[in-house]
C-alpha atoms as a PDB file:
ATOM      1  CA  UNK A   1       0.386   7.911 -11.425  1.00  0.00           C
ATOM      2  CA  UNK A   2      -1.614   7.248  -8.387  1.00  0.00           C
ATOM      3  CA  UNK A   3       0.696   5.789  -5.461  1.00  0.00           C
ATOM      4  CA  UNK A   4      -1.020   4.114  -2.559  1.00  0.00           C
ATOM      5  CA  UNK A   5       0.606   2.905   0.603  1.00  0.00           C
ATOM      6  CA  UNK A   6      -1.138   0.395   2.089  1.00  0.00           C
ATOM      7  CA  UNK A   7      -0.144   1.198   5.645  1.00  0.00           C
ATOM      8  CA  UNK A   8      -1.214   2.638   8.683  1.00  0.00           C
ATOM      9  CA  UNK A   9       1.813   3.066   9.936  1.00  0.00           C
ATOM     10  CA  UNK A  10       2.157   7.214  10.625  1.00  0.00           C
ATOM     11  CA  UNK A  11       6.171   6.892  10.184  1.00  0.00           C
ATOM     12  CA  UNK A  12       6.027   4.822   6.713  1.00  0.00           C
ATOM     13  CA  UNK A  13       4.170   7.934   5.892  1.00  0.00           C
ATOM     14  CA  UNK A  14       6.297  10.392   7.137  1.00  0.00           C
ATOM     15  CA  UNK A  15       9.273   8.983   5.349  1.00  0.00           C
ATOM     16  CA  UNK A  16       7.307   9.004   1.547  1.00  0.00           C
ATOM     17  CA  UNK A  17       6.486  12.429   2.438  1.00  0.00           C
ATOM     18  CA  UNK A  18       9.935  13.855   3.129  1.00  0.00           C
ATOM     19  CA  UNK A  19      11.105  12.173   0.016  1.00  0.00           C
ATOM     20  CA  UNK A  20       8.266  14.526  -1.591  1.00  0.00           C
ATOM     21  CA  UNK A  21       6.273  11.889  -3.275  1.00  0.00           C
ATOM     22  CA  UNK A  22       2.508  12.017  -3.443  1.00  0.00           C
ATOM     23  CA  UNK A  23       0.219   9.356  -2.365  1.00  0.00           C
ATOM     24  CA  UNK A  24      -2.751   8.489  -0.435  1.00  0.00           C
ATOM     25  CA  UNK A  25      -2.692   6.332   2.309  1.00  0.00           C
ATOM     26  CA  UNK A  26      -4.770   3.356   3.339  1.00  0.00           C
ATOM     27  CA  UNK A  27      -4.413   0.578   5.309  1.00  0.00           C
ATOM     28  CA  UNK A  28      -4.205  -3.107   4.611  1.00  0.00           C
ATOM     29  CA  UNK A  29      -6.422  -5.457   6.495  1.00  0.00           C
ATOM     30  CA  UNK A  30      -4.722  -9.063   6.410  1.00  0.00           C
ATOM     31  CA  UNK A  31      -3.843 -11.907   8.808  1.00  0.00           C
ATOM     32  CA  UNK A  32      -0.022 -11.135   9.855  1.00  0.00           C
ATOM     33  CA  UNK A  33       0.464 -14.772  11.593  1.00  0.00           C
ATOM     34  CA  UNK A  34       3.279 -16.402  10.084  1.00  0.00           C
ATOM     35  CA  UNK A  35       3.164 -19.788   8.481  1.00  0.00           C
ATOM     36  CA  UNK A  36       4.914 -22.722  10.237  1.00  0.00           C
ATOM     37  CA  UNK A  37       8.609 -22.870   8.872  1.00  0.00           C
ATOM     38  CA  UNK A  38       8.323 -19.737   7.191  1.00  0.00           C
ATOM     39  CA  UNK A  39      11.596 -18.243   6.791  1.00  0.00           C
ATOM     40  CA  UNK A  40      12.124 -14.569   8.486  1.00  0.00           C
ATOM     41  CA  UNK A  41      12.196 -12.905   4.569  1.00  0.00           C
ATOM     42  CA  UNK A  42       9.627 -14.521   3.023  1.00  0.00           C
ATOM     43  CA  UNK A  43       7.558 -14.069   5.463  1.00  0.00           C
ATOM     44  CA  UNK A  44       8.133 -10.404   5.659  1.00  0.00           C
ATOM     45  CA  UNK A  45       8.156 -10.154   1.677  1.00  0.00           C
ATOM     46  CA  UNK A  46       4.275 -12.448   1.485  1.00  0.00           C
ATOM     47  CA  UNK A  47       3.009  -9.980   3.826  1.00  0.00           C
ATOM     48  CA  UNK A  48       4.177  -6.782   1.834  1.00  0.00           C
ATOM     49  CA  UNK A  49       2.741  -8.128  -0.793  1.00  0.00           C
ATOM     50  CA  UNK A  50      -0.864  -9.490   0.402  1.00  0.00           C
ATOM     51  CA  UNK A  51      -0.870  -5.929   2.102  1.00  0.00           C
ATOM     52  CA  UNK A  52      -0.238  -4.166  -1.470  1.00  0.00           C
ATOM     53  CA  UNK A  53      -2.805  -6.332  -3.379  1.00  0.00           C
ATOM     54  CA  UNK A  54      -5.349  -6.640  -0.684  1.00  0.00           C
ATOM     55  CA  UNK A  55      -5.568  -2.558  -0.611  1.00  0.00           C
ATOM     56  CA  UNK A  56      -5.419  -2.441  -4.564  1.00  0.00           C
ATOM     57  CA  UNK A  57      -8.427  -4.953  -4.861  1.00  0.00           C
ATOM     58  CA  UNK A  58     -10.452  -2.400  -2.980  1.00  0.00           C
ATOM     59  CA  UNK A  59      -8.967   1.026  -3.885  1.00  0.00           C
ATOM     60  CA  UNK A  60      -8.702   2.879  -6.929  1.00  0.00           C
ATOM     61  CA  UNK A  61      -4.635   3.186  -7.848  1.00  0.00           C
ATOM     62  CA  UNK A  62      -2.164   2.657 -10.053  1.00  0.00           C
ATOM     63  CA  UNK A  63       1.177   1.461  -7.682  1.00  0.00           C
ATOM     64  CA  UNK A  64       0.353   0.037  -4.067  1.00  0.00           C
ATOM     65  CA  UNK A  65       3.466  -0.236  -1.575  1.00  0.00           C
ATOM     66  CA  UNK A  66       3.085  -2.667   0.729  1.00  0.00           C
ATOM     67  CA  UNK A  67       5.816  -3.107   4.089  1.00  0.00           C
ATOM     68  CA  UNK A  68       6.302  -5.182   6.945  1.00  0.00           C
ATOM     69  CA  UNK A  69       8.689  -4.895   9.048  1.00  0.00           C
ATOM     70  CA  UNK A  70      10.264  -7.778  11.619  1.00  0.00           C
ATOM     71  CA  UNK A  71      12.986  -7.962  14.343  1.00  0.00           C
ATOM     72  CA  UNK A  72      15.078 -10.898  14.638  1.00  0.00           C
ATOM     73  CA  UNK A  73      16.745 -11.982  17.106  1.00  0.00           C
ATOM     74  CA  UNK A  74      17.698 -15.380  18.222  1.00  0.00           C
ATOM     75  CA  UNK A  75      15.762 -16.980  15.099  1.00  0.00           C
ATOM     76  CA  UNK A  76      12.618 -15.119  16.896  1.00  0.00           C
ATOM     77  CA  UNK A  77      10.631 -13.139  14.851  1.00  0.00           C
ATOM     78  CA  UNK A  78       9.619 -10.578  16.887  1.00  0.00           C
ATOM     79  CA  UNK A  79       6.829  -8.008  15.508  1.00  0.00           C
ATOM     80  CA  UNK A  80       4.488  -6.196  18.213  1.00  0.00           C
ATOM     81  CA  UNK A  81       4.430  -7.000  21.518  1.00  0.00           C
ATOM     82  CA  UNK A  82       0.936  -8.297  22.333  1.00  0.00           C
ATOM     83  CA  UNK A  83       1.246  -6.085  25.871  1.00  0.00           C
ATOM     84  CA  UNK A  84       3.567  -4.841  28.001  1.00  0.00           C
ATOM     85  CA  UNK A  85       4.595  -7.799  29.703  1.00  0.00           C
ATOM     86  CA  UNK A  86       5.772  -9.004  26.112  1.00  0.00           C
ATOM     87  CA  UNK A  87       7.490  -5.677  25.365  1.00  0.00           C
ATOM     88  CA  UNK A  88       9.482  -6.290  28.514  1.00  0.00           C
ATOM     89  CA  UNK A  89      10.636  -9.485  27.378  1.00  0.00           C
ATOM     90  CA  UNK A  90      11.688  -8.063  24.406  1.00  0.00           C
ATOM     91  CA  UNK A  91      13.464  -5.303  24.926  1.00  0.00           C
ATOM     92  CA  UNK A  92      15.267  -7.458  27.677  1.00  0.00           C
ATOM     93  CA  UNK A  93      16.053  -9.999  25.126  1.00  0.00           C
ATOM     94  CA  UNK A  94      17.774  -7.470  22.922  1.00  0.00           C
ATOM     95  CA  UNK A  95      19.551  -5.804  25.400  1.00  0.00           C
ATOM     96  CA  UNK A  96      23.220  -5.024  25.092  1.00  0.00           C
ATOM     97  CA  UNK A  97      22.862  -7.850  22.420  1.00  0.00           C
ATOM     98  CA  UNK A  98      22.715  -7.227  18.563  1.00  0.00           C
ATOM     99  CA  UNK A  99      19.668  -7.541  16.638  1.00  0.00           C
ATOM    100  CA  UNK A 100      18.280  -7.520  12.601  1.00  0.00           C
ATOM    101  CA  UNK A 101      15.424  -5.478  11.844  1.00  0.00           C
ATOM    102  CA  UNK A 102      14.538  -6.923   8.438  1.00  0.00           C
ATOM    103  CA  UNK A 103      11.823  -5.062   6.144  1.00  0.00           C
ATOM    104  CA  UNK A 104       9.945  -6.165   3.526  1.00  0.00           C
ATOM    105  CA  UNK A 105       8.571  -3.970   0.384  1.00  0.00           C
ATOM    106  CA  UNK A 106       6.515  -4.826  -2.491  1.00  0.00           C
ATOM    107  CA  UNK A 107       5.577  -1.955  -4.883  1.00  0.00           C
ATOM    108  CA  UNK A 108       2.438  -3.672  -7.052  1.00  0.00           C
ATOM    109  CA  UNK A 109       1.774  -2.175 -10.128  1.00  0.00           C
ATOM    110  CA  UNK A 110      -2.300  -2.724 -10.120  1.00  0.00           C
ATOM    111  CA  UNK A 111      -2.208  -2.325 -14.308  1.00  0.00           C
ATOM    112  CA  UNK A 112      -0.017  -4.670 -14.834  1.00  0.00           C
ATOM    113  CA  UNK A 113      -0.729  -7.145 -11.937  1.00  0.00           C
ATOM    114  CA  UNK A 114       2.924  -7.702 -11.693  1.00  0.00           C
ATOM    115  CA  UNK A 115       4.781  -6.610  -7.911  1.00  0.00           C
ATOM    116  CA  UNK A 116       8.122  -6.214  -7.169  1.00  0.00           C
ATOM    117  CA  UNK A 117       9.543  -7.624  -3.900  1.00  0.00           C
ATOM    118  CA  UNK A 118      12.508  -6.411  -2.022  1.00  0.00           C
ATOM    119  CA  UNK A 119      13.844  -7.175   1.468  1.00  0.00           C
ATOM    120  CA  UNK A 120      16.479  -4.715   3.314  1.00  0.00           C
ATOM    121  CA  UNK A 121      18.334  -6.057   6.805  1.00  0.00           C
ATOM    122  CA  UNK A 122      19.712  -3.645   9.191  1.00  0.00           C
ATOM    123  CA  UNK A 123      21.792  -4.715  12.042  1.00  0.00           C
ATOM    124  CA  UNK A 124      21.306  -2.955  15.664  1.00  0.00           C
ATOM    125  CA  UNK A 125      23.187  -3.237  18.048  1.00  0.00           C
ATOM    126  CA  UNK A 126      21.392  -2.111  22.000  1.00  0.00           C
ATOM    127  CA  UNK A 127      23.488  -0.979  25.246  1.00  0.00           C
ATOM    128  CA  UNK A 128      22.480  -2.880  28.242  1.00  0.00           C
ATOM    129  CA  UNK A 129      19.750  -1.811  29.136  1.00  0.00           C
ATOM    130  CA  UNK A 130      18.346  -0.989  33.136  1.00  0.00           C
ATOM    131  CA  UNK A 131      14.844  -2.497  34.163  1.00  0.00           C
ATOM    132  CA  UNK A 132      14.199   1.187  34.903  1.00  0.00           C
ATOM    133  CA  UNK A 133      14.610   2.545  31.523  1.00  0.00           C
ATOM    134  CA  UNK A 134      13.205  -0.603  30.236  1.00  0.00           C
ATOM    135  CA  UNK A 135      10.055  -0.036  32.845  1.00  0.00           C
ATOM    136  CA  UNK A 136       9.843   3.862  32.002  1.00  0.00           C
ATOM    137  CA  UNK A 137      10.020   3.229  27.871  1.00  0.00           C
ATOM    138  CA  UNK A 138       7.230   0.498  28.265  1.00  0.00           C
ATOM    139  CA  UNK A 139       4.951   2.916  30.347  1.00  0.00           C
ATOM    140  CA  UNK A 140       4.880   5.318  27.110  1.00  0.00           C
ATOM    141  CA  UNK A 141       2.627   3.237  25.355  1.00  0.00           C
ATOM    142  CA  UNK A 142       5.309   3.795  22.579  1.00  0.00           C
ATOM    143  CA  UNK A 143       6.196  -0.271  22.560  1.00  0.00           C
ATOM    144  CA  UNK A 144       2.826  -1.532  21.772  1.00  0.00           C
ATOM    145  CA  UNK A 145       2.449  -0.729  18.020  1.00  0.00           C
ATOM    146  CA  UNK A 146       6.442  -1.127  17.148  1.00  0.00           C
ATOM    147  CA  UNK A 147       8.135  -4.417  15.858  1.00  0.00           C
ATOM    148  CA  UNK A 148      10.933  -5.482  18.812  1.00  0.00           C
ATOM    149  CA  UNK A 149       8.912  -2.974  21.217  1.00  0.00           C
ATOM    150  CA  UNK A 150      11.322  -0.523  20.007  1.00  0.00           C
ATOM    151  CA  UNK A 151      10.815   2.927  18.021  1.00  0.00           C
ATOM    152  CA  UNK A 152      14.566   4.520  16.952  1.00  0.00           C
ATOM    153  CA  UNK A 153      13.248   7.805  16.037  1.00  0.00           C
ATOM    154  CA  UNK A 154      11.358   8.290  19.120  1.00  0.00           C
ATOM    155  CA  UNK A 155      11.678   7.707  22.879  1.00  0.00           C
ATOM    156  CA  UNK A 156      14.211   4.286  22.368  1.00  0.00           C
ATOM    157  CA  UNK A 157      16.764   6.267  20.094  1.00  0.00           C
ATOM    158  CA  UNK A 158      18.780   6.532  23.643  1.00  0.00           C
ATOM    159  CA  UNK A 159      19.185   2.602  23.488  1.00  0.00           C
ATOM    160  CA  UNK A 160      20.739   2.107  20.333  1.00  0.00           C
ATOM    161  CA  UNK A 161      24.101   2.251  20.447  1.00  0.00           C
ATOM    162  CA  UNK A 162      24.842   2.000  16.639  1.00  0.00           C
ATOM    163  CA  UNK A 163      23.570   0.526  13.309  1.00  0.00           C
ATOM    164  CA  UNK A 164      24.465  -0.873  10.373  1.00  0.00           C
ATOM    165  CA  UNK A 165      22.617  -0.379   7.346  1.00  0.00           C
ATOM    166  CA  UNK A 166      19.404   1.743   6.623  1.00  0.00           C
ATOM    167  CA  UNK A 167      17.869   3.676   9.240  1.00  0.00           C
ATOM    168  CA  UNK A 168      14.691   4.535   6.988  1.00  0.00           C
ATOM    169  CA  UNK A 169      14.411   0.691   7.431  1.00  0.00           C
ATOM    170  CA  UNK A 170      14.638   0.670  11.091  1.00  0.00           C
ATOM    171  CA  UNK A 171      12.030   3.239  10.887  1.00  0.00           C
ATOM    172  CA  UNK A 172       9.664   1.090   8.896  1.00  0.00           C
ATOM    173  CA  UNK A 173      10.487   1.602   5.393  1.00  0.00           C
ATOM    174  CA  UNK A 174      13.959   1.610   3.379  1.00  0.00           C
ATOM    175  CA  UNK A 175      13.552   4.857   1.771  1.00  0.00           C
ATOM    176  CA  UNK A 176      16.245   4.781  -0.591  1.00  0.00           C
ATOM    177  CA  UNK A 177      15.567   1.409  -1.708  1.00  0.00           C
ATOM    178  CA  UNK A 178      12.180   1.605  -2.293  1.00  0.00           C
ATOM    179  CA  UNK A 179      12.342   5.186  -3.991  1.00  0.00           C
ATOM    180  CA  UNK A 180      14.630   3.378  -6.724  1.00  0.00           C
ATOM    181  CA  UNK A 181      11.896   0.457  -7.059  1.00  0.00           C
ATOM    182  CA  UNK A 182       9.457   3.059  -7.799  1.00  0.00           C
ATOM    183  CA  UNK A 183      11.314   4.348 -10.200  1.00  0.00           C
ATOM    184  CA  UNK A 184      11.800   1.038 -11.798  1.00  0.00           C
ATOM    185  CA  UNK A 185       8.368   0.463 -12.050  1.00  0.00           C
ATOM    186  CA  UNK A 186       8.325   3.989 -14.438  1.00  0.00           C
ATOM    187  CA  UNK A 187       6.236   5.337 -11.100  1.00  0.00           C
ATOM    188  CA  UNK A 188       8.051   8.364 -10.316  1.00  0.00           C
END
């Protein structure tokens, strides 16, 4: 079977390819704003989806995977900072403070136009944070393209002081959970 991810996102790809799966990757093109009242999951799960299906109606394929992934904190869904001001707001928002970083999956199964949706919450938990090491992170660059203007597995795995839950997810893509959905769907 051909597996697409519909993703630009360099670390979704990293994480298929250490799992040893083959697939191509190419991005989905769709409007990320969320709808007024939408709840944090179904937002993150319509967006998986219209990712998946939006690459599949313009790709040859048989399974799409589709992801989004979200921050919560305080009810506020926080994806990417729109510049570094608003990366410094939120990484002083979640500092010393707990957090969810809630991803959504849909594996769509082009064939049989059918998708399956999945949503996986990890909890993370920051140390307080300086407005030096808040000011240094944010002059990276790293913030700009990460949801909570945070990467773990790169220059902000200093600020976490522990999780709860997947850290595949808190990457960008529960691993485990969406290796078993594949499966499922008779894909690997």
């Amino acid at each position: 079977m051909r597996i697409v991810l519909a993703s630009a996102s360099p670390r979704r790809a990293e994480l298929l390819e250490s799992a040893a799966i083959r697939f191509q990757v190419v991005p989905g093109h769709i409007d990320e704003t969320p709808f007024a009242n939408e709840e944090p999951v179904a937002h993150v799960l319509r967006l998986a989806e219209e990712k998946a299906r939006e690459v599949a109606r313009r790709e040859e394929g048989d399974i799409f995977i589709g992801a989004d992934t979200i921050v919560l904190c305080d009810s506020e869904i926080m994806g990417k900072p729109v510049d570094d001001r608003d990366a410094v707001r939120m990484l002083r928002k979640l500092s010393g403070r707990a957090h969810e970083v809630v991803t959504g999956y849909a594996v769509y199964d082009k064939a049989r136009n059918k998708a399956v949706q999945r949503a996986v919450t990890t909890l993370v938990v920051f140390k307080e944070l300086r407005d030096d090491e808040i000011a240094a992170y944010v002059a990276t660059g790293c913030p700009l393209d990460k949801a909570g203007a945070y990467a773990i597995q790169g220059g902000a795995a200093h600020m976490v002081e522990r999780i709860e839950g997947s850290y595949t997810n808190v990457v960008g893509l529960p691993l485990c959970e969406v290796i078993a959905t594949l499966r499922e769907c008779g894909a690997l």
